[in-house]
PDB file of N, CA and C in Angstrom:
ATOM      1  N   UNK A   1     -27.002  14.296 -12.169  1.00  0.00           N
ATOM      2  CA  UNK A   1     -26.043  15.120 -12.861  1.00  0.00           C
ATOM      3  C   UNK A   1     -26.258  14.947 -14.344  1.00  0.00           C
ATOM      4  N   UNK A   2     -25.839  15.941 -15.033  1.00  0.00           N
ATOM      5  CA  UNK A   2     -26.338  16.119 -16.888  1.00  0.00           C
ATOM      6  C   UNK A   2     -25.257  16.797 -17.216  1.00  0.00           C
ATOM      7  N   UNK A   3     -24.544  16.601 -18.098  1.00  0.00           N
ATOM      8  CA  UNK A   3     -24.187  17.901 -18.611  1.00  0.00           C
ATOM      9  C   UNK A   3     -24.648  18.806 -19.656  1.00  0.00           C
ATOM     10  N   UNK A   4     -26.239  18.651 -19.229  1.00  0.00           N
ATOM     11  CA  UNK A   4     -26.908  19.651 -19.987  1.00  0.00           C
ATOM     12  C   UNK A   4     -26.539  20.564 -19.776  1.00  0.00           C
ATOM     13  N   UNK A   5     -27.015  22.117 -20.223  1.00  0.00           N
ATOM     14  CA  UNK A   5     -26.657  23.533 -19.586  1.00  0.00           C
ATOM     15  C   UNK A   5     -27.575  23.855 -18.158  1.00  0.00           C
ATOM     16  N   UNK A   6     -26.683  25.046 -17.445  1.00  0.00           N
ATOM     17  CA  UNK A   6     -28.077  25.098 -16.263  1.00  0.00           C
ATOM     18  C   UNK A   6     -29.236  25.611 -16.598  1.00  0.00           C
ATOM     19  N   UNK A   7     -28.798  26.090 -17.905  1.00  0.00           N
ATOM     20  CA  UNK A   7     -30.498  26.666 -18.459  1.00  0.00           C
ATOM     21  C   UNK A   7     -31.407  25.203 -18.435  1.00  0.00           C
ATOM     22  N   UNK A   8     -30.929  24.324 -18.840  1.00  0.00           N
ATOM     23  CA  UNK A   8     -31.902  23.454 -19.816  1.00  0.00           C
ATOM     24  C   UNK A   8     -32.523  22.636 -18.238  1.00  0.00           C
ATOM     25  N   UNK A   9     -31.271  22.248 -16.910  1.00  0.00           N
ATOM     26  CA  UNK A   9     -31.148  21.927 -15.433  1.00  0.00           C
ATOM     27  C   UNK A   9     -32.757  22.708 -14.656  1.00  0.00           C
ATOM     28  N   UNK A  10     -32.951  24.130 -14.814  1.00  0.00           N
ATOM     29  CA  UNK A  10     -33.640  25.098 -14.533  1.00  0.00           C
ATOM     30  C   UNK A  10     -34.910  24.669 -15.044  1.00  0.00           C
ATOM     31  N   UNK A  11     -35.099  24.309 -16.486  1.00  0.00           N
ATOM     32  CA  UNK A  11     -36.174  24.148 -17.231  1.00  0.00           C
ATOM     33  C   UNK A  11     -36.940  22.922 -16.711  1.00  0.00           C
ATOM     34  N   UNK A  12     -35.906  21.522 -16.942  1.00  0.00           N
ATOM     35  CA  UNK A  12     -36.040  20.405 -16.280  1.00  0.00           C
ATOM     36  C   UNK A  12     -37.111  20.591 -14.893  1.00  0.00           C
ATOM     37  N   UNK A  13     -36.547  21.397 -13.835  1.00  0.00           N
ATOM     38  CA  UNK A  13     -36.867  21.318 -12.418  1.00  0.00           C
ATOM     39  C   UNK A  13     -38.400  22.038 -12.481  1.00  0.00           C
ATOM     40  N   UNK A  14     -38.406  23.275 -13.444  1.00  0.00           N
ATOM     41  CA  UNK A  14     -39.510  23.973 -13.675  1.00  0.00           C
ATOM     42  C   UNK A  14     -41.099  23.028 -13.887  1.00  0.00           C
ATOM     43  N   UNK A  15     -40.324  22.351 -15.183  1.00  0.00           N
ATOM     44  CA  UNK A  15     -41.175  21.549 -15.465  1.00  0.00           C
ATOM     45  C   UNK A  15     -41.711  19.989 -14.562  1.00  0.00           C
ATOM     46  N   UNK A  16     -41.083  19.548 -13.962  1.00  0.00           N
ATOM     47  CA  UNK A  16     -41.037  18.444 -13.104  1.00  0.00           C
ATOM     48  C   UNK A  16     -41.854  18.983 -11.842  1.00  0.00           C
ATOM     49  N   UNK A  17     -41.617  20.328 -11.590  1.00  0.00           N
ATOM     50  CA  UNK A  17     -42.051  20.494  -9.556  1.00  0.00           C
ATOM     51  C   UNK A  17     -40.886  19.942  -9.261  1.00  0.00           C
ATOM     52  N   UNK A  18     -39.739  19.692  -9.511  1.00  0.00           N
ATOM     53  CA  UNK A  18     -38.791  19.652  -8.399  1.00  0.00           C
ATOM     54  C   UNK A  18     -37.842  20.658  -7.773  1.00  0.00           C
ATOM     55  N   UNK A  19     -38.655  21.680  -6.757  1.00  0.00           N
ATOM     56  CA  UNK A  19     -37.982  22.584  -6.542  1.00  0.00           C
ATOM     57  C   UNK A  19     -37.635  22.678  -5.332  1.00  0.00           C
ATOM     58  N   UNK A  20     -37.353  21.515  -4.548  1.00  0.00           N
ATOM     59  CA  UNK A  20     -36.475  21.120  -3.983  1.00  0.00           C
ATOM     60  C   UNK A  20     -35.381  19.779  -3.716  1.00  0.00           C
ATOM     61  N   UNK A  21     -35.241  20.036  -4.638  1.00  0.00           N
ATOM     62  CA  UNK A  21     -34.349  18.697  -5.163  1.00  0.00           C
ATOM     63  C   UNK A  21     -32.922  19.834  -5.685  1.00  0.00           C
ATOM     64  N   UNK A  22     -31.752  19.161  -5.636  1.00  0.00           N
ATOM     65  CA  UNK A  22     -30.656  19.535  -6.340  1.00  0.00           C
ATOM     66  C   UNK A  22     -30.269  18.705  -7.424  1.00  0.00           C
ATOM     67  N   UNK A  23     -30.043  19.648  -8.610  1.00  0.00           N
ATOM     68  CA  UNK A  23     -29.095  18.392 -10.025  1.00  0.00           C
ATOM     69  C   UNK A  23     -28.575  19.472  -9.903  1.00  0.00           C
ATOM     70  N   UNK A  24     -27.004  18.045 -10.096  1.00  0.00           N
ATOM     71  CA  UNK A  24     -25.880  18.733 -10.703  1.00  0.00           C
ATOM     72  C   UNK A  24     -25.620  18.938 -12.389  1.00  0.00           C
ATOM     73  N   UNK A  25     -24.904  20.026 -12.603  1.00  0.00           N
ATOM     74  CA  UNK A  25     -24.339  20.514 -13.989  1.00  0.00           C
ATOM     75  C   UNK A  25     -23.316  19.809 -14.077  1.00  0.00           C
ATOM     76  N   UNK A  26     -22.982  19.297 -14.943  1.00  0.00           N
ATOM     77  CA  UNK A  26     -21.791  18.909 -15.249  1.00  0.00           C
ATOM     78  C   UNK A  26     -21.402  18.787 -16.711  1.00  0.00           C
ATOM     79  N   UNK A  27     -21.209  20.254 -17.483  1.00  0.00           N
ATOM     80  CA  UNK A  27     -21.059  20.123 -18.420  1.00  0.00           C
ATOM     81  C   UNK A  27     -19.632  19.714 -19.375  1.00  0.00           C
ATOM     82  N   UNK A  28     -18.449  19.597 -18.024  1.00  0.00           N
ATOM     83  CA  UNK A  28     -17.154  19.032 -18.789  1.00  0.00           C
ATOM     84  C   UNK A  28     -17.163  17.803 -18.700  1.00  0.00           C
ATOM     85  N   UNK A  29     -18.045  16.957 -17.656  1.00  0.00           N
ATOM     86  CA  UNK A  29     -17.941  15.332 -17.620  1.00  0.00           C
ATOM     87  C   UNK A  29     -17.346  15.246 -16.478  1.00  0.00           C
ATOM     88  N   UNK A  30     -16.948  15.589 -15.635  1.00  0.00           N
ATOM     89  CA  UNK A  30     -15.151  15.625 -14.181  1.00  0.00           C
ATOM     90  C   UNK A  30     -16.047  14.983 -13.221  1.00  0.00           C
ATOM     91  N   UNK A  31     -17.491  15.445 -13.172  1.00  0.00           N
ATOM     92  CA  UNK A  31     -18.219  14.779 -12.141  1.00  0.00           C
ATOM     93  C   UNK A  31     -19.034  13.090 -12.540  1.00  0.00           C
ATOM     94  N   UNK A  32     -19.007  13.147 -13.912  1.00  0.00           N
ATOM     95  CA  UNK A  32     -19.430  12.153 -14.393  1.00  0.00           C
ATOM     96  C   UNK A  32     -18.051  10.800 -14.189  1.00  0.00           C
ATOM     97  N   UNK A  33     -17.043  11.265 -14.690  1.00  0.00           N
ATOM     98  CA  UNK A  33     -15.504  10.228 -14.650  1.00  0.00           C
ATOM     99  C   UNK A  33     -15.579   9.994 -13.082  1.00  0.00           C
ATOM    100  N   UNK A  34     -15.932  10.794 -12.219  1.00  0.00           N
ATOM    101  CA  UNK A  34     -15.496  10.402 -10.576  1.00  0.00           C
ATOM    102  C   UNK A  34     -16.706   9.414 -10.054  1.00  0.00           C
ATOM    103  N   UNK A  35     -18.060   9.553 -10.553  1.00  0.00           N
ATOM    104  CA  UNK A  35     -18.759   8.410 -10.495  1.00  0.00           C
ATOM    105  C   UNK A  35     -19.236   7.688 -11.632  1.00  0.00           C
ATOM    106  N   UNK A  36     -18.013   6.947 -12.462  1.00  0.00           N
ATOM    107  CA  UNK A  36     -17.889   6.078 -13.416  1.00  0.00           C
ATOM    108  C   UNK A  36     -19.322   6.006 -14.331  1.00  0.00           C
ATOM    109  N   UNK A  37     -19.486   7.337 -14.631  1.00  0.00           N
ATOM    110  CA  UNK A  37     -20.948   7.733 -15.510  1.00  0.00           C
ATOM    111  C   UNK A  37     -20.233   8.291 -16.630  1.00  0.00           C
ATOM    112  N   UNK A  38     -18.866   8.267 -17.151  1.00  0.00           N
ATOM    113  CA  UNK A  38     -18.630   9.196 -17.990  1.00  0.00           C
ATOM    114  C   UNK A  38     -18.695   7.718 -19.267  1.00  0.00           C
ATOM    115  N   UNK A  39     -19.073   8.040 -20.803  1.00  0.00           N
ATOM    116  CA  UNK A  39     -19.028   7.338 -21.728  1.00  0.00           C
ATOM    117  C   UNK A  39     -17.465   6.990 -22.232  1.00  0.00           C
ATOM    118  N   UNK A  40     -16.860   6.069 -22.721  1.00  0.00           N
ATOM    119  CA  UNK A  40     -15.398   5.811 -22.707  1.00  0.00           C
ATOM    120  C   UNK A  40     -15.237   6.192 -24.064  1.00  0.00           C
ATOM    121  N   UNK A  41     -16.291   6.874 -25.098  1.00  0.00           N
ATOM    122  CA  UNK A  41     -15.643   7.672 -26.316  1.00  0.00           C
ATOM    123  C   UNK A  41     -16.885   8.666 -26.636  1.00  0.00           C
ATOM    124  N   UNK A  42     -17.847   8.714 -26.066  1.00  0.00           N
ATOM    125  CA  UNK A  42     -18.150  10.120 -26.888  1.00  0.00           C
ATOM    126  C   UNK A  42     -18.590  11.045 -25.490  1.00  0.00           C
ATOM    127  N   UNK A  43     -19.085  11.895 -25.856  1.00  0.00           N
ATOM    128  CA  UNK A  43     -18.627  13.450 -24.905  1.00  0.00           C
ATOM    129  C   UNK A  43     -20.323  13.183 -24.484  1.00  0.00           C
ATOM    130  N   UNK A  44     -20.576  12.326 -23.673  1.00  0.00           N
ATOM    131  CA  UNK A  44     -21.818  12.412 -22.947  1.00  0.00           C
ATOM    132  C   UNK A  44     -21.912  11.223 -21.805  1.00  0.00           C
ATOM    133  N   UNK A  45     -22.601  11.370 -20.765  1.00  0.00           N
ATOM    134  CA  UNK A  45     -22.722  10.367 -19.803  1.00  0.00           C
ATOM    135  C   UNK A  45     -23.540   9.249 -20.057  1.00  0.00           C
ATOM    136  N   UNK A  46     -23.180   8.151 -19.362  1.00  0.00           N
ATOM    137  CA  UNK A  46     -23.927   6.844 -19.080  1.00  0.00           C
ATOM    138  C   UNK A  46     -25.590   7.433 -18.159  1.00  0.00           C
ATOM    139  N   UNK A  47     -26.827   6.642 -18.073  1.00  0.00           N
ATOM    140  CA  UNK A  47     -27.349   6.877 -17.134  1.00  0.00           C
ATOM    141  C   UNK A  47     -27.392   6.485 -15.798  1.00  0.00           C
ATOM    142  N   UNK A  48     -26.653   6.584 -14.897  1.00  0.00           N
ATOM    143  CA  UNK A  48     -26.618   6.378 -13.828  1.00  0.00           C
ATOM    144  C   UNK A  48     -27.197   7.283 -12.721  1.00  0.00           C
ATOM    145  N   UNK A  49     -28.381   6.632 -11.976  1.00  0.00           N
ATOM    146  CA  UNK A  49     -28.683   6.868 -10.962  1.00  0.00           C
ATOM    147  C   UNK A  49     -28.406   7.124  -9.716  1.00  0.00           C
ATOM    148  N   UNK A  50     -28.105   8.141  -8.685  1.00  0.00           N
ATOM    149  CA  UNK A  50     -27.032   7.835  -7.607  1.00  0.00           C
ATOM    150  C   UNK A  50     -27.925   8.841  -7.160  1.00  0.00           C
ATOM    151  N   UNK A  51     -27.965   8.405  -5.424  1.00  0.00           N
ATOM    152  CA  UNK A  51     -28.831   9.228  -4.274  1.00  0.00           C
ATOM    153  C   UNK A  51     -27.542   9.705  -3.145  1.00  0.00           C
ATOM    154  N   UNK A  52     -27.121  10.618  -2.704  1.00  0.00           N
ATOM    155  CA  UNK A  52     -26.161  11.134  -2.393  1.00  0.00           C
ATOM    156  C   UNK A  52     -26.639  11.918  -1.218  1.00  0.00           C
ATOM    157  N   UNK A  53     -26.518  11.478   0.285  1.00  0.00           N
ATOM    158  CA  UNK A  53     -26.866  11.881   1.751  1.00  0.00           C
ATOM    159  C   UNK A  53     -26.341  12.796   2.256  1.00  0.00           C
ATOM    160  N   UNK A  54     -26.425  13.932   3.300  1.00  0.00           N
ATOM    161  CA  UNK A  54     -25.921  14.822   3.380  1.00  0.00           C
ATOM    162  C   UNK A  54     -24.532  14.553   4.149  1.00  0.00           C
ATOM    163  N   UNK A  55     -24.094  13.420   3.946  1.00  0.00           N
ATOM    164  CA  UNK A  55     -22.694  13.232   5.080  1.00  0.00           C
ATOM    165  C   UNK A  55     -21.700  13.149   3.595  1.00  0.00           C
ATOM    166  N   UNK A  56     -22.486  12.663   2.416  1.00  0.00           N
ATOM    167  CA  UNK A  56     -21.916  12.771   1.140  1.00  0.00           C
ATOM    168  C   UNK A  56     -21.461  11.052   0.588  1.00  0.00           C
ATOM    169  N   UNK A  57     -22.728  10.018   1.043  1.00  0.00           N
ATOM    170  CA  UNK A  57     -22.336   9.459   1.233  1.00  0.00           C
ATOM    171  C   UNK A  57     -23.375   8.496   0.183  1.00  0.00           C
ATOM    172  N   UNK A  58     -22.906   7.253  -0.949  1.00  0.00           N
ATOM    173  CA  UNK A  58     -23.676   7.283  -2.337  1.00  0.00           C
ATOM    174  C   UNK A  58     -24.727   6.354  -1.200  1.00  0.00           C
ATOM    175  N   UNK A  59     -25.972   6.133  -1.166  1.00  0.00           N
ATOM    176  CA  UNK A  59     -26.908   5.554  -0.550  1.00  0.00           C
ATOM    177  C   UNK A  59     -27.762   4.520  -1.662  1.00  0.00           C
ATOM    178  N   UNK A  60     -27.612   4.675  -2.967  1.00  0.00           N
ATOM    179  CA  UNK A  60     -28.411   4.137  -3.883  1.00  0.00           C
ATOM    180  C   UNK A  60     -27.389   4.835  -5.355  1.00  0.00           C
ATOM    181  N   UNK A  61     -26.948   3.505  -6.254  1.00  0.00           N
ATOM    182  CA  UNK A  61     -26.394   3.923  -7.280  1.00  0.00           C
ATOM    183  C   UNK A  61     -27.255   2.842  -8.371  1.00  0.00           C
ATOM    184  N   UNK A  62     -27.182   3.012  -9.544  1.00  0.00           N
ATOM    185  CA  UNK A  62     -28.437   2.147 -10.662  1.00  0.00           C
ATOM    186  C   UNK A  62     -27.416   2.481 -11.822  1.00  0.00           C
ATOM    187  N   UNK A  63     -26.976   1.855 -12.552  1.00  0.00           N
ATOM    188  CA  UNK A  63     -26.503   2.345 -14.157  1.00  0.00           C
ATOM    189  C   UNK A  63     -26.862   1.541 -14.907  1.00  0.00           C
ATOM    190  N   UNK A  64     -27.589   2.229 -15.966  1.00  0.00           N
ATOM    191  CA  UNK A  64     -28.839   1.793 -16.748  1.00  0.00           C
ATOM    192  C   UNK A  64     -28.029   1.967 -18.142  1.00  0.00           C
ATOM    193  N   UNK A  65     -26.650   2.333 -18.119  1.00  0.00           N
ATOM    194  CA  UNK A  65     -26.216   2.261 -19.533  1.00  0.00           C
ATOM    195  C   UNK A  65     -26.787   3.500 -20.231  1.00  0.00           C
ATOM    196  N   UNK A  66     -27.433   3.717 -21.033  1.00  0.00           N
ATOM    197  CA  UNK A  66     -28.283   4.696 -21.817  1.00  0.00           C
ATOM    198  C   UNK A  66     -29.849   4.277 -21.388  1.00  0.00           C
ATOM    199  N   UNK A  67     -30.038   2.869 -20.678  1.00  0.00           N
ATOM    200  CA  UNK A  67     -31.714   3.344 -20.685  1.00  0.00           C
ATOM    201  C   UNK A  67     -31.881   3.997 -19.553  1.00  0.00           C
ATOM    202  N   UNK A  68     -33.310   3.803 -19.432  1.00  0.00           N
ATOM    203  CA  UNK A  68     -34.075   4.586 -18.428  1.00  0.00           C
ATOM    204  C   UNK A  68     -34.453   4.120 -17.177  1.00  0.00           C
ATOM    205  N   UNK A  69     -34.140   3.949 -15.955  1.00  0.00           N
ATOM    206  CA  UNK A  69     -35.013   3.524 -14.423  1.00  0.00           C
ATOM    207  C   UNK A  69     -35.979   3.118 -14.627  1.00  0.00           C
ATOM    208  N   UNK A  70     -36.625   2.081 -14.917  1.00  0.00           N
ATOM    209  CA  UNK A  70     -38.105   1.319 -14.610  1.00  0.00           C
ATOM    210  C   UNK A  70     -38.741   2.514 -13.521  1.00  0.00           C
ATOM    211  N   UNK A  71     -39.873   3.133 -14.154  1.00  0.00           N
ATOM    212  CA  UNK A  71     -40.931   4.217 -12.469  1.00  0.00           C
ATOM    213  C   UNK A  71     -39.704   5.032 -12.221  1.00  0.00           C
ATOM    214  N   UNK A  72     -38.926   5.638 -12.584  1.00  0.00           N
ATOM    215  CA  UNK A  72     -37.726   6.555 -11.930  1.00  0.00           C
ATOM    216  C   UNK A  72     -38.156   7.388 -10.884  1.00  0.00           C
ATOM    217  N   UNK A  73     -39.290   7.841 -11.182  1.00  0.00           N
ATOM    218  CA  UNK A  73     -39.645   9.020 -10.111  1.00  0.00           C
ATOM    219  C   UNK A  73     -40.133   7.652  -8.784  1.00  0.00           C
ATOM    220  N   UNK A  74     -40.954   7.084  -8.827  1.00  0.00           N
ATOM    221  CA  UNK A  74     -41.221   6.474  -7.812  1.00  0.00           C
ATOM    222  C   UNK A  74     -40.481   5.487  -6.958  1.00  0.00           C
ATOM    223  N   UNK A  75     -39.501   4.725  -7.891  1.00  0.00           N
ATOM    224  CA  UNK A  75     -38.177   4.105  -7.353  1.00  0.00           C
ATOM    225  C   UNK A  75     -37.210   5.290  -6.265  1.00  0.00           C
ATOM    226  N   UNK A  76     -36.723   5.883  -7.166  1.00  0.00           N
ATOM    227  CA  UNK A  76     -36.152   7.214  -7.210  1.00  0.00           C
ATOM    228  C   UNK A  76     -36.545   8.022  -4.891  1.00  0.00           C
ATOM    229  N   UNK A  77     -38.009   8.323  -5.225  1.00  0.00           N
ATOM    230  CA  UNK A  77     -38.488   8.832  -4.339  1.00  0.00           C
ATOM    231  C   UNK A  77     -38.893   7.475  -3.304  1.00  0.00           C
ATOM    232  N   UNK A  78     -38.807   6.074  -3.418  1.00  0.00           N
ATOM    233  CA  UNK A  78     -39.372   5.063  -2.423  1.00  0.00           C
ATOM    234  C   UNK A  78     -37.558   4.982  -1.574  1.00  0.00           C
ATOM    235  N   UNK A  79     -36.524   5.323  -2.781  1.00  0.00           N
ATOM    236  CA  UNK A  79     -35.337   4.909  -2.045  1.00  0.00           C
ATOM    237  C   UNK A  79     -34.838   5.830  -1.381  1.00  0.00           C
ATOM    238  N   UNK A  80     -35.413   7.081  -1.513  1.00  0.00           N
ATOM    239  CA  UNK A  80     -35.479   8.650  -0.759  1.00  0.00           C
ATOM    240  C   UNK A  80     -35.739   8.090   0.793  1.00  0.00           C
ATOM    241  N   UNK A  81     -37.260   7.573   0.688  1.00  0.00           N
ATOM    242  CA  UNK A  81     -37.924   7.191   1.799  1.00  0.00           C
ATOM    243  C   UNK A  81     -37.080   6.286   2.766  1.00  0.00           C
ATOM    244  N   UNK A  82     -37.240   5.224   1.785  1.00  0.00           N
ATOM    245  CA  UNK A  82     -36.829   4.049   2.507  1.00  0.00           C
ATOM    246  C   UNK A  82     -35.314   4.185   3.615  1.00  0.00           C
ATOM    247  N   UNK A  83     -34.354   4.851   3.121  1.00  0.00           N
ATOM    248  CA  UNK A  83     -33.101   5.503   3.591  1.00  0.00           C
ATOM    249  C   UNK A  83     -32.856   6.321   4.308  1.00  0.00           C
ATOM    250  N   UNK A  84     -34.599   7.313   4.868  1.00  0.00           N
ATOM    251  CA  UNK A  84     -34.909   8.223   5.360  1.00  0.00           C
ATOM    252  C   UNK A  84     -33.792   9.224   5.219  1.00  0.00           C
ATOM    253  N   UNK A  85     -33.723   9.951   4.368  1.00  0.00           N
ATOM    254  CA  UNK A  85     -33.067  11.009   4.241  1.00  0.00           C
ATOM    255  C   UNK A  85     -33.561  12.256   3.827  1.00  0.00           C
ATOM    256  N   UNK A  86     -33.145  13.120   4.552  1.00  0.00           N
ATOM    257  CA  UNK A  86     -34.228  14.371   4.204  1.00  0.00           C
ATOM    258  C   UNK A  86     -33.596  15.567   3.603  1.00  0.00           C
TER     259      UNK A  86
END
């Protein structure tokens, strides 16, 4: 989730090959405050990582504060695997 715009969401996925993957928009923050990603004074999220199963259920959460996932894509995609979720 970002609360980038879905333009910028679109661009992201374009550029990556992830076109089957879902990110969420979240440009008021509402989804960020419900998984404790929202910043406690300025108008942008923490980075937190979270893998989310189709029963809706968090399988893998990481909050990195502002940095970045060590390998994100490959962490990211081993905990895809590992959890077998499709």
């Amino acid at each position: 989730m970002s609360r980038d715009s879905s333009e910028s969401h679109r661009n992201f996925i374009a550029k990556h090959k992830l076109n089957e993957m879902t990110l969420l928009v979240d440009e008021k923050g509402k989804i960020a405050k419900l998984y404790d990603a929202d910043h406690w004074l300025l108008p942008l999220s923490k980075r937190v990582y979270i893998i989310i199963d189709k029963k809706m259920n968090i399988i893998y959460r990481k909050d990195m504060g502002f940095g970045l996932l060590e390998n994100q894509t490959e962490t990211l995609l081993g905990e895809i695997d590992h959890n077998k979720i499709e």
